[in-house]
Each structure stands twice: as structure tokens, then as C-alpha cells.
PDB file of N, CA and C in Angstrom:
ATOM      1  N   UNK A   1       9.194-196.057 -35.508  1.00  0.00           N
ATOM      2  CA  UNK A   1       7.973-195.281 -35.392  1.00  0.00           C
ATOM      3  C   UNK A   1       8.315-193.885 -34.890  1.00  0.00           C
ATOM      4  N   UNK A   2       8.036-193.040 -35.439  1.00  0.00           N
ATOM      5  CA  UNK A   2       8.406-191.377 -35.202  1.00  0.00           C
ATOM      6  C   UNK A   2       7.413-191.056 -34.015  1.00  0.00           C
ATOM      7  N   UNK A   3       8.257-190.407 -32.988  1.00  0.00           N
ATOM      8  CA  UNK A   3       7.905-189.755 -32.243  1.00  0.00           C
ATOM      9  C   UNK A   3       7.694-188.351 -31.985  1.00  0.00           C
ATOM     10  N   UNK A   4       7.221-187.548 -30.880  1.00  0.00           N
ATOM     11  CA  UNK A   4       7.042-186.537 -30.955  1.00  0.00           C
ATOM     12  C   UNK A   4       8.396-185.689 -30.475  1.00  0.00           C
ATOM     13  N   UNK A   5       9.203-184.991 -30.970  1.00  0.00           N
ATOM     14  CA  UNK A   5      10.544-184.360 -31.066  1.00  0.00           C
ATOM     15  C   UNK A   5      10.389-183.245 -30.501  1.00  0.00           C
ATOM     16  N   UNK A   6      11.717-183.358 -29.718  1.00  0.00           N
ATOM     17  CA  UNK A   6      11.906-182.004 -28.837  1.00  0.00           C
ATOM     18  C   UNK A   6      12.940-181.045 -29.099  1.00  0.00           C
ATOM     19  N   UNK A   7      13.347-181.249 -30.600  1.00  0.00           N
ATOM     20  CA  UNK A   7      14.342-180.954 -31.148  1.00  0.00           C
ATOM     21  C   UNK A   7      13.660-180.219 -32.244  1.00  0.00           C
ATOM     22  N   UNK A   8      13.780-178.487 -32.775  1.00  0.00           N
ATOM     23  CA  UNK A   8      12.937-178.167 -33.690  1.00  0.00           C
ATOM     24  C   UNK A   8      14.703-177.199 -34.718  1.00  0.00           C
ATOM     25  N   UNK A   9      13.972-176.945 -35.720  1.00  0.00           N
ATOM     26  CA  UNK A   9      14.836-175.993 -36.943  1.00  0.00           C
ATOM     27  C   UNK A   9      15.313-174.772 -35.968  1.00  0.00           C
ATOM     28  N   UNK A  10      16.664-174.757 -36.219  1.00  0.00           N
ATOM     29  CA  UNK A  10      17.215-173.370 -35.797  1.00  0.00           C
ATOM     30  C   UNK A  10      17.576-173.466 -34.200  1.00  0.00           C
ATOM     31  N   UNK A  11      17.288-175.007 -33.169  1.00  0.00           N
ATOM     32  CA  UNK A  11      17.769-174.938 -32.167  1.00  0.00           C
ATOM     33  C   UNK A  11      19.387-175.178 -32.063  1.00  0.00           C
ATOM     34  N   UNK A  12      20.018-174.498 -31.220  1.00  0.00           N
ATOM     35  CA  UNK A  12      21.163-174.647 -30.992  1.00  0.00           C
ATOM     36  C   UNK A  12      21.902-176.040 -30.054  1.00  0.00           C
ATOM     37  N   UNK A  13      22.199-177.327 -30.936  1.00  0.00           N
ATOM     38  CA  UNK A  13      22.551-178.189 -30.270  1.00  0.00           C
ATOM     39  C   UNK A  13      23.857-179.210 -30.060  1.00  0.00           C
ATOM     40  N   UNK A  14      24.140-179.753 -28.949  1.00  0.00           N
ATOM     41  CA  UNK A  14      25.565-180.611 -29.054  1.00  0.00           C
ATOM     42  C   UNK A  14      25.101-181.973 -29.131  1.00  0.00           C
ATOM     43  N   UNK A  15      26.851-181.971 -29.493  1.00  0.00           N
ATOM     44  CA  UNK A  15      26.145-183.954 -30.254  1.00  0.00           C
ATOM     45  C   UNK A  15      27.172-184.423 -28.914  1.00  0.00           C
ATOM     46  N   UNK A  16      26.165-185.359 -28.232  1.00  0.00           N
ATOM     47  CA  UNK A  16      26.415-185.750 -26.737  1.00  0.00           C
ATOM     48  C   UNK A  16      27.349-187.408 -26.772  1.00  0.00           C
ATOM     49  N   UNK A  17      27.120-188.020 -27.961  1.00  0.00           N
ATOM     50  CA  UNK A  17      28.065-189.002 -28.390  1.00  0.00           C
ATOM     51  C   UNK A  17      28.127-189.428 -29.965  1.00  0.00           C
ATOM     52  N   UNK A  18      28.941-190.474 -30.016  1.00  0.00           N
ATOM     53  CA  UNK A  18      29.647-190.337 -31.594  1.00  0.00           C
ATOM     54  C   UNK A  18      30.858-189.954 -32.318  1.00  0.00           C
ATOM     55  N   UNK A  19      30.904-189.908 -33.117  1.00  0.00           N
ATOM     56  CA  UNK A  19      32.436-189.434 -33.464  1.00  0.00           C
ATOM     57  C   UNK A  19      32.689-187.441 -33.726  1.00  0.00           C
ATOM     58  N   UNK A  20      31.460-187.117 -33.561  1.00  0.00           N
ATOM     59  CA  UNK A  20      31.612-185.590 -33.519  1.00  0.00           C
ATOM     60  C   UNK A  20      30.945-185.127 -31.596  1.00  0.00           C
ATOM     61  N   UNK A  21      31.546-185.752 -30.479  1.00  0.00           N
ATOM     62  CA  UNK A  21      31.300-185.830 -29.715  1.00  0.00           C
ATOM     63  C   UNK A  21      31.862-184.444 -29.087  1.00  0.00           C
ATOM     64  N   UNK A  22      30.894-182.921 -28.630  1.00  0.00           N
ATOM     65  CA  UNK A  22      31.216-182.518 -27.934  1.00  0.00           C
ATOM     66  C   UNK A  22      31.503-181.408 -29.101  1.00  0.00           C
ATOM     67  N   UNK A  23      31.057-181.389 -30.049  1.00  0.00           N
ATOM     68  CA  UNK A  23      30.544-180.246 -31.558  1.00  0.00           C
ATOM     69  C   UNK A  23      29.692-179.499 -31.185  1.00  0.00           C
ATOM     70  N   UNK A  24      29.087-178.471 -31.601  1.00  0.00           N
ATOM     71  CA  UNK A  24      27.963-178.105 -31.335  1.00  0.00           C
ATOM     72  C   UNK A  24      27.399-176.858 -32.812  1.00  0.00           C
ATOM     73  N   UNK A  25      26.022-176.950 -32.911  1.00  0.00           N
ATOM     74  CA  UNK A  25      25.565-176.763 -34.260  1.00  0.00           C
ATOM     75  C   UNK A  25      24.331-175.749 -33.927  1.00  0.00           C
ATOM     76  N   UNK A  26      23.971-175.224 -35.024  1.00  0.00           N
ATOM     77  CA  UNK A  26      22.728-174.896 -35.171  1.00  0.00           C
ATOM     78  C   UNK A  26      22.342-176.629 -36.179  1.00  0.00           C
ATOM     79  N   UNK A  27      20.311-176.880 -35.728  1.00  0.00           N
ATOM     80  CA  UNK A  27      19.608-177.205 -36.292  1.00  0.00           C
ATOM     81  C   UNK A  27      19.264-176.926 -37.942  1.00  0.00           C
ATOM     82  N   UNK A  28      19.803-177.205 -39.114  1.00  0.00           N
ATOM     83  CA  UNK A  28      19.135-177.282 -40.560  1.00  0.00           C
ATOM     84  C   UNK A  28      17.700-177.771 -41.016  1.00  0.00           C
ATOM     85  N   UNK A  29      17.713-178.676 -40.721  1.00  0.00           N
ATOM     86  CA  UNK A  29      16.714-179.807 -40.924  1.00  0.00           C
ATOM     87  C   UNK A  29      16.221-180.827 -39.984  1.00  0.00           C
ATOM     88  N   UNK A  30      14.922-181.256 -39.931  1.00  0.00           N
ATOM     89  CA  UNK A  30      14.447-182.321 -38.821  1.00  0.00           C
ATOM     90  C   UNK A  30      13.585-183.566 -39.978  1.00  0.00           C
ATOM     91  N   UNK A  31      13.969-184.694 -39.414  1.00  0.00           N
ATOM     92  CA  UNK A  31      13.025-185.255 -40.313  1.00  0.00           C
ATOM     93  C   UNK A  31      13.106-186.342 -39.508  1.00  0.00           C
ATOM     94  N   UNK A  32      11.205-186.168 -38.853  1.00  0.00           N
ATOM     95  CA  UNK A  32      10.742-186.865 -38.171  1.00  0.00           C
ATOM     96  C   UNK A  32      10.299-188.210 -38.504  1.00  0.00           C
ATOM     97  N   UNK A  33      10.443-188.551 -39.248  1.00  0.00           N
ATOM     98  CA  UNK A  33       9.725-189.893 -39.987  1.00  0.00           C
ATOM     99  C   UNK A  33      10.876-190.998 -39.533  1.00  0.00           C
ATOM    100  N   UNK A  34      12.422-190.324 -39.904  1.00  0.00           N
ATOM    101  CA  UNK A  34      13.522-191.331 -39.224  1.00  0.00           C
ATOM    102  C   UNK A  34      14.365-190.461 -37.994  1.00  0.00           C
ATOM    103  N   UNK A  35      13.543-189.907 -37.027  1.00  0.00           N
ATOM    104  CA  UNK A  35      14.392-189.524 -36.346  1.00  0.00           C
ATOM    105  C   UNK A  35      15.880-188.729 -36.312  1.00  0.00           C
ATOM    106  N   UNK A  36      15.518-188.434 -37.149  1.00  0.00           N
ATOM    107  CA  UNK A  36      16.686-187.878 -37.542  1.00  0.00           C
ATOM    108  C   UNK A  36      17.081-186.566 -37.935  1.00  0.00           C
ATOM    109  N   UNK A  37      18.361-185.390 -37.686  1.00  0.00           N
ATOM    110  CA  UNK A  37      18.565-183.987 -37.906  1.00  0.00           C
ATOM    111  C   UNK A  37      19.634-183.935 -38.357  1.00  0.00           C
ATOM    112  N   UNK A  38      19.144-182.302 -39.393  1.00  0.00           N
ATOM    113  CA  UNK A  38      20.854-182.546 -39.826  1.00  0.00           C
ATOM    114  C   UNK A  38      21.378-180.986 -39.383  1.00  0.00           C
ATOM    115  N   UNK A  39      22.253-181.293 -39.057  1.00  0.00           N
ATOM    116  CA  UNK A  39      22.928-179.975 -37.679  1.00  0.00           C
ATOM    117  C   UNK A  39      24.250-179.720 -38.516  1.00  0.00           C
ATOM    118  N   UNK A  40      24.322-178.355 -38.715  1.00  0.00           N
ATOM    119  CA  UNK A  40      25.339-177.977 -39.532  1.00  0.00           C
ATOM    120  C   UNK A  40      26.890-178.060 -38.829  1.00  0.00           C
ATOM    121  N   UNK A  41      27.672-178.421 -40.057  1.00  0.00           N
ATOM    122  CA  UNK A  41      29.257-178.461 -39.291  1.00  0.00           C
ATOM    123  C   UNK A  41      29.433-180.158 -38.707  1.00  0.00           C
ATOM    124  N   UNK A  42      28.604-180.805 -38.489  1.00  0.00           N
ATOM    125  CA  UNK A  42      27.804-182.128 -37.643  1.00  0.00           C
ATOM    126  C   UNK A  42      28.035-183.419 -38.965  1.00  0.00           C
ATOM    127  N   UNK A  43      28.480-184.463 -38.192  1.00  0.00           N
ATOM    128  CA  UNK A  43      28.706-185.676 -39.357  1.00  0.00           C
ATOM    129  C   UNK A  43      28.563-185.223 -40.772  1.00  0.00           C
ATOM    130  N   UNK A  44      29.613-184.423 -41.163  1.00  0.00           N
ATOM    131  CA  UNK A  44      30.029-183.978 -42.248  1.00  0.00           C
ATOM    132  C   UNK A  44      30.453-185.280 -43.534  1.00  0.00           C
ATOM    133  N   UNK A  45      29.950-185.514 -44.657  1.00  0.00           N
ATOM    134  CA  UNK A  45      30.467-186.359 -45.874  1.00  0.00           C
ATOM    135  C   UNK A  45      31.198-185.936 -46.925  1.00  0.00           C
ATOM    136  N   UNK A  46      31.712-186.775 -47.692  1.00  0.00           N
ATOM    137  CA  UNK A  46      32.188-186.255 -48.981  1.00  0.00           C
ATOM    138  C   UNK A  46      31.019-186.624 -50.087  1.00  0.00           C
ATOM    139  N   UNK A  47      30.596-185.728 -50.926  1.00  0.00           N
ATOM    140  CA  UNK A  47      29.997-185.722 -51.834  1.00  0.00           C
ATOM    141  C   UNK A  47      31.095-185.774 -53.245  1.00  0.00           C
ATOM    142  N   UNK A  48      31.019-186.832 -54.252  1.00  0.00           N
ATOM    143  CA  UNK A  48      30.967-186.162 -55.765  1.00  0.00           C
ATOM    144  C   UNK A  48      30.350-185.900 -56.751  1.00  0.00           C
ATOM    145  N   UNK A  49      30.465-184.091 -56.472  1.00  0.00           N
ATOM    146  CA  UNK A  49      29.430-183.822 -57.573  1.00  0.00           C
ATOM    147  C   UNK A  49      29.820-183.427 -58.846  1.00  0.00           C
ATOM    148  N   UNK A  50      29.035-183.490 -59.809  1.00  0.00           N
ATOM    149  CA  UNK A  50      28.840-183.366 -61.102  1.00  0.00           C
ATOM    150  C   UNK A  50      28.782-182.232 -61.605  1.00  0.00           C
ATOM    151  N   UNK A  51      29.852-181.741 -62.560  1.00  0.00           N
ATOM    152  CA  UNK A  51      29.645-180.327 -62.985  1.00  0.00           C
ATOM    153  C   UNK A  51      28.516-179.906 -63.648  1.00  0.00           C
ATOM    154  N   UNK A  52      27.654-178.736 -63.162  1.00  0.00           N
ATOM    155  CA  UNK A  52      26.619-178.423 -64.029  1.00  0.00           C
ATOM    156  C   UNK A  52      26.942-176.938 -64.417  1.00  0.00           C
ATOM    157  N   UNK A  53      25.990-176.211 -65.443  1.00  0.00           N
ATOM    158  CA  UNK A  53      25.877-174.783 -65.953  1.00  0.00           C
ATOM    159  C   UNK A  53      26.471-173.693 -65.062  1.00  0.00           C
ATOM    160  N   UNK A  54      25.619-173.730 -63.465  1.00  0.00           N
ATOM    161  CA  UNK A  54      25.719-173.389 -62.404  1.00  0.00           C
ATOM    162  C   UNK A  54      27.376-173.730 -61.816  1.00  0.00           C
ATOM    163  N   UNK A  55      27.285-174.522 -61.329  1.00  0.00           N
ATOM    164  CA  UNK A  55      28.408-174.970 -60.225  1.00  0.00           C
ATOM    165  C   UNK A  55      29.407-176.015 -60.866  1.00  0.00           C
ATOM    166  N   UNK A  56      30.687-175.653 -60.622  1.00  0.00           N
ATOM    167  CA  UNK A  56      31.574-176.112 -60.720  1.00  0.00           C
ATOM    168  C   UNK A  56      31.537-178.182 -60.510  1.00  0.00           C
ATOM    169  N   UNK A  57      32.189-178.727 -61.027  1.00  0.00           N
ATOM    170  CA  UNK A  57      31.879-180.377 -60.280  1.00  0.00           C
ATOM    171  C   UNK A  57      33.130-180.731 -59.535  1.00  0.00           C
ATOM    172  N   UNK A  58      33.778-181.728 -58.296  1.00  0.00           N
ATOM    173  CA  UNK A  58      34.614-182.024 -57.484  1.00  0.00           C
ATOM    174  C   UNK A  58      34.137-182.838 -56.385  1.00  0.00           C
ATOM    175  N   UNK A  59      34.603-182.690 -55.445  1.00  0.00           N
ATOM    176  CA  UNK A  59      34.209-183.505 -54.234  1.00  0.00           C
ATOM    177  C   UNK A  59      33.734-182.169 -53.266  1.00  0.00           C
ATOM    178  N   UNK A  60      32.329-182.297 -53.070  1.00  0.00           N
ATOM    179  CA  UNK A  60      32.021-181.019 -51.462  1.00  0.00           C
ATOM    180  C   UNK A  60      31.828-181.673 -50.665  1.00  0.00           C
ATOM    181  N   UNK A  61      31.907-180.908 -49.791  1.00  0.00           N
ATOM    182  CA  UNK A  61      31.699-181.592 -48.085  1.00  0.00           C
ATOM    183  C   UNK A  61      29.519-180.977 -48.263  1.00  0.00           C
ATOM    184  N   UNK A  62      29.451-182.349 -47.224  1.00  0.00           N
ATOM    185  CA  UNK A  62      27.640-182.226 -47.046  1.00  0.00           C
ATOM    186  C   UNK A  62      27.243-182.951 -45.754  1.00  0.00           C
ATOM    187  N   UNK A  63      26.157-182.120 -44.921  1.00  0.00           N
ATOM    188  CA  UNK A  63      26.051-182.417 -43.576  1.00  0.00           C
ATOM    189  C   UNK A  63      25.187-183.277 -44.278  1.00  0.00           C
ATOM    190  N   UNK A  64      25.120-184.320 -43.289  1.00  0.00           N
ATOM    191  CA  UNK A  64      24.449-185.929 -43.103  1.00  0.00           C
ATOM    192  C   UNK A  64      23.703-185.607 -41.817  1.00  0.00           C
ATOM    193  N   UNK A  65      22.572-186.648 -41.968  1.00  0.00           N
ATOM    194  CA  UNK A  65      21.213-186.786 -40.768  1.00  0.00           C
ATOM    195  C   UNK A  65      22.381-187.077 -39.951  1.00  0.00           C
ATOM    196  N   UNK A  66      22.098-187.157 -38.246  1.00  0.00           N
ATOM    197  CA  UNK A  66      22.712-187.664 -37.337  1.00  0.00           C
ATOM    198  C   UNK A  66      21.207-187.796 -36.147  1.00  0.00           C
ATOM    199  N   UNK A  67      20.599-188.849 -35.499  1.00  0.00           N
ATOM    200  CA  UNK A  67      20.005-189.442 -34.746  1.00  0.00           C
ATOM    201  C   UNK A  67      19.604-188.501 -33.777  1.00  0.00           C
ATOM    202  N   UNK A  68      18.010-188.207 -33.457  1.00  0.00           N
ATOM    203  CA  UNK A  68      17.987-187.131 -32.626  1.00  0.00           C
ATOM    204  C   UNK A  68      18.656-187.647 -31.062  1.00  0.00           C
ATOM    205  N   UNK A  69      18.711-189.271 -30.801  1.00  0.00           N
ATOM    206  CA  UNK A  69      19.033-189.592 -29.607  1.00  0.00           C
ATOM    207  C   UNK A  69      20.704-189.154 -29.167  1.00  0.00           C
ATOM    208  N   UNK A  70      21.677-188.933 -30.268  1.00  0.00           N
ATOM    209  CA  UNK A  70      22.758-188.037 -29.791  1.00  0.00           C
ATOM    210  C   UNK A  70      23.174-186.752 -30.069  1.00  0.00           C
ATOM    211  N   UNK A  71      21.769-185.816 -30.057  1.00  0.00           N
ATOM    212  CA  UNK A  71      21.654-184.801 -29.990  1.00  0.00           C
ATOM    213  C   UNK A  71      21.337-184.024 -27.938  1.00  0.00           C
ATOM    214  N   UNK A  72      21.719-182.863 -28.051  1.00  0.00           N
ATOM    215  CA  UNK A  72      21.377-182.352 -26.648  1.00  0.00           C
ATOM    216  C   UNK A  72      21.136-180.938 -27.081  1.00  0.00           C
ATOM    217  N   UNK A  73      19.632-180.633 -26.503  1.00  0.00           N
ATOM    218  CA  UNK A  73      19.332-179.049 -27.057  1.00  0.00           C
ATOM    219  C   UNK A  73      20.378-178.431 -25.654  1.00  0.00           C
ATOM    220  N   UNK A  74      21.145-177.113 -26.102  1.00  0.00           N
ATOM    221  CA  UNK A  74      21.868-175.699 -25.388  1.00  0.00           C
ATOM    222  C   UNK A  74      21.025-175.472 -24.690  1.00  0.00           C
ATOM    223  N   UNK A  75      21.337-174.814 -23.341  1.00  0.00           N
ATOM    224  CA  UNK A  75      20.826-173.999 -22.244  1.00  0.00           C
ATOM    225  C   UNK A  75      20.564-172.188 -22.765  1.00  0.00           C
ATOM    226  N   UNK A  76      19.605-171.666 -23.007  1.00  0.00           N
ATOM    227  CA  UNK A  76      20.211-170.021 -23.320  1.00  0.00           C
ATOM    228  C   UNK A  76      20.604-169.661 -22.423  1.00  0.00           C
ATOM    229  N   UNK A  77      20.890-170.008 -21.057  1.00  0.00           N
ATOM    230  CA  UNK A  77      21.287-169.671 -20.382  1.00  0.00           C
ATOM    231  C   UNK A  77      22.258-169.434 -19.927  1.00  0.00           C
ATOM    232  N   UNK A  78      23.330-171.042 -20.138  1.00  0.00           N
ATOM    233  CA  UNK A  78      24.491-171.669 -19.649  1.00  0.00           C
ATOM    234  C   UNK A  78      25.357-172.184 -20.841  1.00  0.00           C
ATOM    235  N   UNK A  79      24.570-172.337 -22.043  1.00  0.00           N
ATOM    236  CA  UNK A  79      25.291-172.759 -23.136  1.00  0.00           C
ATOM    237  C   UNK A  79      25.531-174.068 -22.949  1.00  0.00           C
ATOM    238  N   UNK A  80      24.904-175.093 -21.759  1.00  0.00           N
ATOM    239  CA  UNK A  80      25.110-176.612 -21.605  1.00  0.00           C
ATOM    240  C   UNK A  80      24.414-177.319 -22.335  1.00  0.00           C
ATOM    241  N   UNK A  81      24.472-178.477 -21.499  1.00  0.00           N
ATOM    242  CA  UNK A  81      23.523-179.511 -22.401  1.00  0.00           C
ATOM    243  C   UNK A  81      22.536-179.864 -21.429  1.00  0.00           C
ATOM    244  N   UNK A  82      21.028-179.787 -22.050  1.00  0.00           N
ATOM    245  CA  UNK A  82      20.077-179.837 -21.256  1.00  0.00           C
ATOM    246  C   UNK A  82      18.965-180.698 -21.642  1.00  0.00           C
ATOM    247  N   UNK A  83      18.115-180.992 -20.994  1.00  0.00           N
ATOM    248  CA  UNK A  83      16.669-181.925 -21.554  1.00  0.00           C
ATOM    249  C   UNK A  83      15.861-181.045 -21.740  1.00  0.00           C
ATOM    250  N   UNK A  84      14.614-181.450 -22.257  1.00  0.00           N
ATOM    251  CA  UNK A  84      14.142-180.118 -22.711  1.00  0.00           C
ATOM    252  C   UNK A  84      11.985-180.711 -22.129  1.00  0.00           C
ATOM    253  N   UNK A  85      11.739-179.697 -21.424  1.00  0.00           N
ATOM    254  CA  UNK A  85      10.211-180.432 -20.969  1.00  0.00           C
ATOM    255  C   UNK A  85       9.572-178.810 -21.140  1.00  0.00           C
ATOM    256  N   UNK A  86       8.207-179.188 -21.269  1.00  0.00           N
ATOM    257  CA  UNK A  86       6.751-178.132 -21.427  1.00  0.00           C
ATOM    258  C   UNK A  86       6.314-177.794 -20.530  1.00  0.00           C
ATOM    259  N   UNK A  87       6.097-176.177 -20.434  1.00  0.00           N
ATOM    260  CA  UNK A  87       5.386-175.968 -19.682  1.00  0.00           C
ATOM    261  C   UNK A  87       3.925-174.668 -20.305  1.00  0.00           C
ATOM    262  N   UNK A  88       3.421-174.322 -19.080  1.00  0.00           N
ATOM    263  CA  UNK A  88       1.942-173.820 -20.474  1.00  0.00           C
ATOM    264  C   UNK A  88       2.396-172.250 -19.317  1.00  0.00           C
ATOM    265  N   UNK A  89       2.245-171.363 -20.296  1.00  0.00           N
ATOM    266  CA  UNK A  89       2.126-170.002 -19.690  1.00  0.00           C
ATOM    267  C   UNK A  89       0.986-169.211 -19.273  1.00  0.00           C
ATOM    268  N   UNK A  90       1.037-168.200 -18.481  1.00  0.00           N
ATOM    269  CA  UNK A  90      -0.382-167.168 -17.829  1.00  0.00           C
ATOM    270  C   UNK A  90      -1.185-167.621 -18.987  1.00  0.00           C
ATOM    271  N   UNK A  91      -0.779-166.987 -20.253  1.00  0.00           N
ATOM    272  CA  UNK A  91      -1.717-166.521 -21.500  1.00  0.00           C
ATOM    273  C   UNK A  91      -1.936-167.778 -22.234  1.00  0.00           C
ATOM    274  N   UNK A  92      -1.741-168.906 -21.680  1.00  0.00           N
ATOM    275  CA  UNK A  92      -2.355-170.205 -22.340  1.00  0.00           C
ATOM    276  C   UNK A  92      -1.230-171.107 -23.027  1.00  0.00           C
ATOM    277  N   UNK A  93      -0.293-170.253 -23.679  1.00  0.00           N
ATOM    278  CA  UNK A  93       0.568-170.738 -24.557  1.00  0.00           C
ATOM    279  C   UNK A  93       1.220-172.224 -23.860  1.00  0.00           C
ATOM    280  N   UNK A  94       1.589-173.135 -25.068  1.00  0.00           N
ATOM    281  CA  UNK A  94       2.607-174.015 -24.536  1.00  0.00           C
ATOM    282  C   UNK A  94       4.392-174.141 -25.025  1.00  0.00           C
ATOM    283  N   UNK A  95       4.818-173.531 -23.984  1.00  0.00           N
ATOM    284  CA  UNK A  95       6.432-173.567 -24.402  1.00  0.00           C
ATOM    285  C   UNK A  95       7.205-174.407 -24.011  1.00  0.00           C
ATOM    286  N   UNK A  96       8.480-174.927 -25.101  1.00  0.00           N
ATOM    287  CA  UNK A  96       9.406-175.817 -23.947  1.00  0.00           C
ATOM    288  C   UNK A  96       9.955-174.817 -23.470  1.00  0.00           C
ATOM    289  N   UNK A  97      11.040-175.618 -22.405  1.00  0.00           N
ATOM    290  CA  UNK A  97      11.448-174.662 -21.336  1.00  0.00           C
ATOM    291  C   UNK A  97      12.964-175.839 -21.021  1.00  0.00           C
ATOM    292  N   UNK A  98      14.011-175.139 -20.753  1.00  0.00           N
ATOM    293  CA  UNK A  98      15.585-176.011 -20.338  1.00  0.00           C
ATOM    294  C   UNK A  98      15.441-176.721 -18.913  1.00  0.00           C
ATOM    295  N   UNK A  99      15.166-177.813 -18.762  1.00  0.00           N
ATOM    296  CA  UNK A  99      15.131-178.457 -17.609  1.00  0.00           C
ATOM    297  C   UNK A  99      16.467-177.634 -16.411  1.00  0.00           C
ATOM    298  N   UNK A 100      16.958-177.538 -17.252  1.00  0.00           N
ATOM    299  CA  UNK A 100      18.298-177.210 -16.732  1.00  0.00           C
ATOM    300  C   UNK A 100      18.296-176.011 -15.549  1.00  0.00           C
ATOM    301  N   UNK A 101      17.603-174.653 -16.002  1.00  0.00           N
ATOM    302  CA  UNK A 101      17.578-173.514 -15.918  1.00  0.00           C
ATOM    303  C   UNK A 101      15.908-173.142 -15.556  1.00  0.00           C
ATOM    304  N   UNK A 102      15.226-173.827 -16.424  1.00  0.00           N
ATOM    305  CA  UNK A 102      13.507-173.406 -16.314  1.00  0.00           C
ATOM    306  C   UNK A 102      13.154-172.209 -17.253  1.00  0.00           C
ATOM    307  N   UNK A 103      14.338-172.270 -18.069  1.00  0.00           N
ATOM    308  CA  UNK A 103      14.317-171.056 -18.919  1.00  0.00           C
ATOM    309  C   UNK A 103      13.373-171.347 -20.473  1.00  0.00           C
ATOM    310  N   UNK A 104      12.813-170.474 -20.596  1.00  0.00           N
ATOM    311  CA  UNK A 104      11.777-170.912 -21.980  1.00  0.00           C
ATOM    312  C   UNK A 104      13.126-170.506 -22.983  1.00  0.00           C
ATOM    313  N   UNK A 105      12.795-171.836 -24.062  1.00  0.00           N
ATOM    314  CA  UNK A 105      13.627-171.948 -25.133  1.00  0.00           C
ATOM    315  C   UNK A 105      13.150-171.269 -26.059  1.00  0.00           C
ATOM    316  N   UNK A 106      11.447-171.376 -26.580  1.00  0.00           N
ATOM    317  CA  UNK A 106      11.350-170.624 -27.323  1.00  0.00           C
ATOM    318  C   UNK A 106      10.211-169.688 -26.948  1.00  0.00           C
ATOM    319  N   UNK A 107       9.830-168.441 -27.536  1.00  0.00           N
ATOM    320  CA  UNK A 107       9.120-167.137 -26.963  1.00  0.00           C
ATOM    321  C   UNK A 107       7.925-167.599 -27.450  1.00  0.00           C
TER     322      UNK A 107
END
């Protein structure tokens, strides 16, 4: 059952266990339905693809979903690994913010 994710497109994050343990990525893709992100450079596959008009055919490398639970959003602060909780600003807004630091992640 998909939950509500604290993990969004374009966050900067490390993969906290697994076999790419201690990587760290920008965010590509989120897909909340299976929990799951695909973080570039991050549980990398071999693809074989098929030559078309366009593109050449061979084997490419292709980032694969990896589980938001061994993901850890970056500190902007510290560049660590942090939890990530809400807080609401003067002007109403609601931002997360780096447990870590108290620093708003996003503006």
C-alpha cells in the first residue's frame, strides 16, 4: 500500500544499504504505487537493446527502481544522511526541512 513519500524528483540521495551502499545520486523518477525510485548511477542493469533507425543495438547500462526504504535524503547543509520532517512557515507554506540541521530542503 503506497504511502505518503518523503522522497521527491531531483532530491539528492544516498543509498543507506544494499549492494550500492554508501553511492549517492540525484532522484530521476518516484513511483509511488511500489515504493519505489530510480536514482541515477544507483542499482545500475544490463539492458539488450535492439537496433533501431535512431540508436545503435548492444547491451546499455539502465538505472533500476531501488526501494524508497534504502534511500536517505542529503543534508544541504552537511551533505549527510538525514530524515526528513515538515514544518509550516510565517507565510503559511508547508516545507520539509533536514531533521538533521532544521534546514528547509525545499524553498
Amino acid at each position: 500500500m503506497p504511502v505518503k513519500l518523503k522522497i521527491k524528483k531531483g532530491d539528492r540521495v544516498q543509498v543507506i544499504t544494499g549492494k550500492d551502499k554508501g553511492k549517492t545520486g540525484d532522484v530521476v523518477l518516484v513511483i509511488p504505487k511500489e515504493n519505489r525510485a530510480v536514482v541515477s548511477g544507483i542499482n545500475v542493469g544490463k539492458r539488450h537493446q535492439r537496433q533501431t533507425a535512431q540508436d545503435q543495438g548492444g547491451i546499455v547500462n539502465k538505472d533500476l527502481p531501488i526501494h524508497i526504504s534504502n534511500l536517505a535524503v542529503l543534508d544541504p547543509k552537511d551533505n549527510k544522511p538525514t530524515r526528513v520532517g515538515f514544518k509550516e512557515l510565517e507565510d503559511g507554506r508547508k516545507v520539509r526541512m533536514a531533521k538533521r540541521s532544521t534546514e528547509v530542503i525545499d524553498g
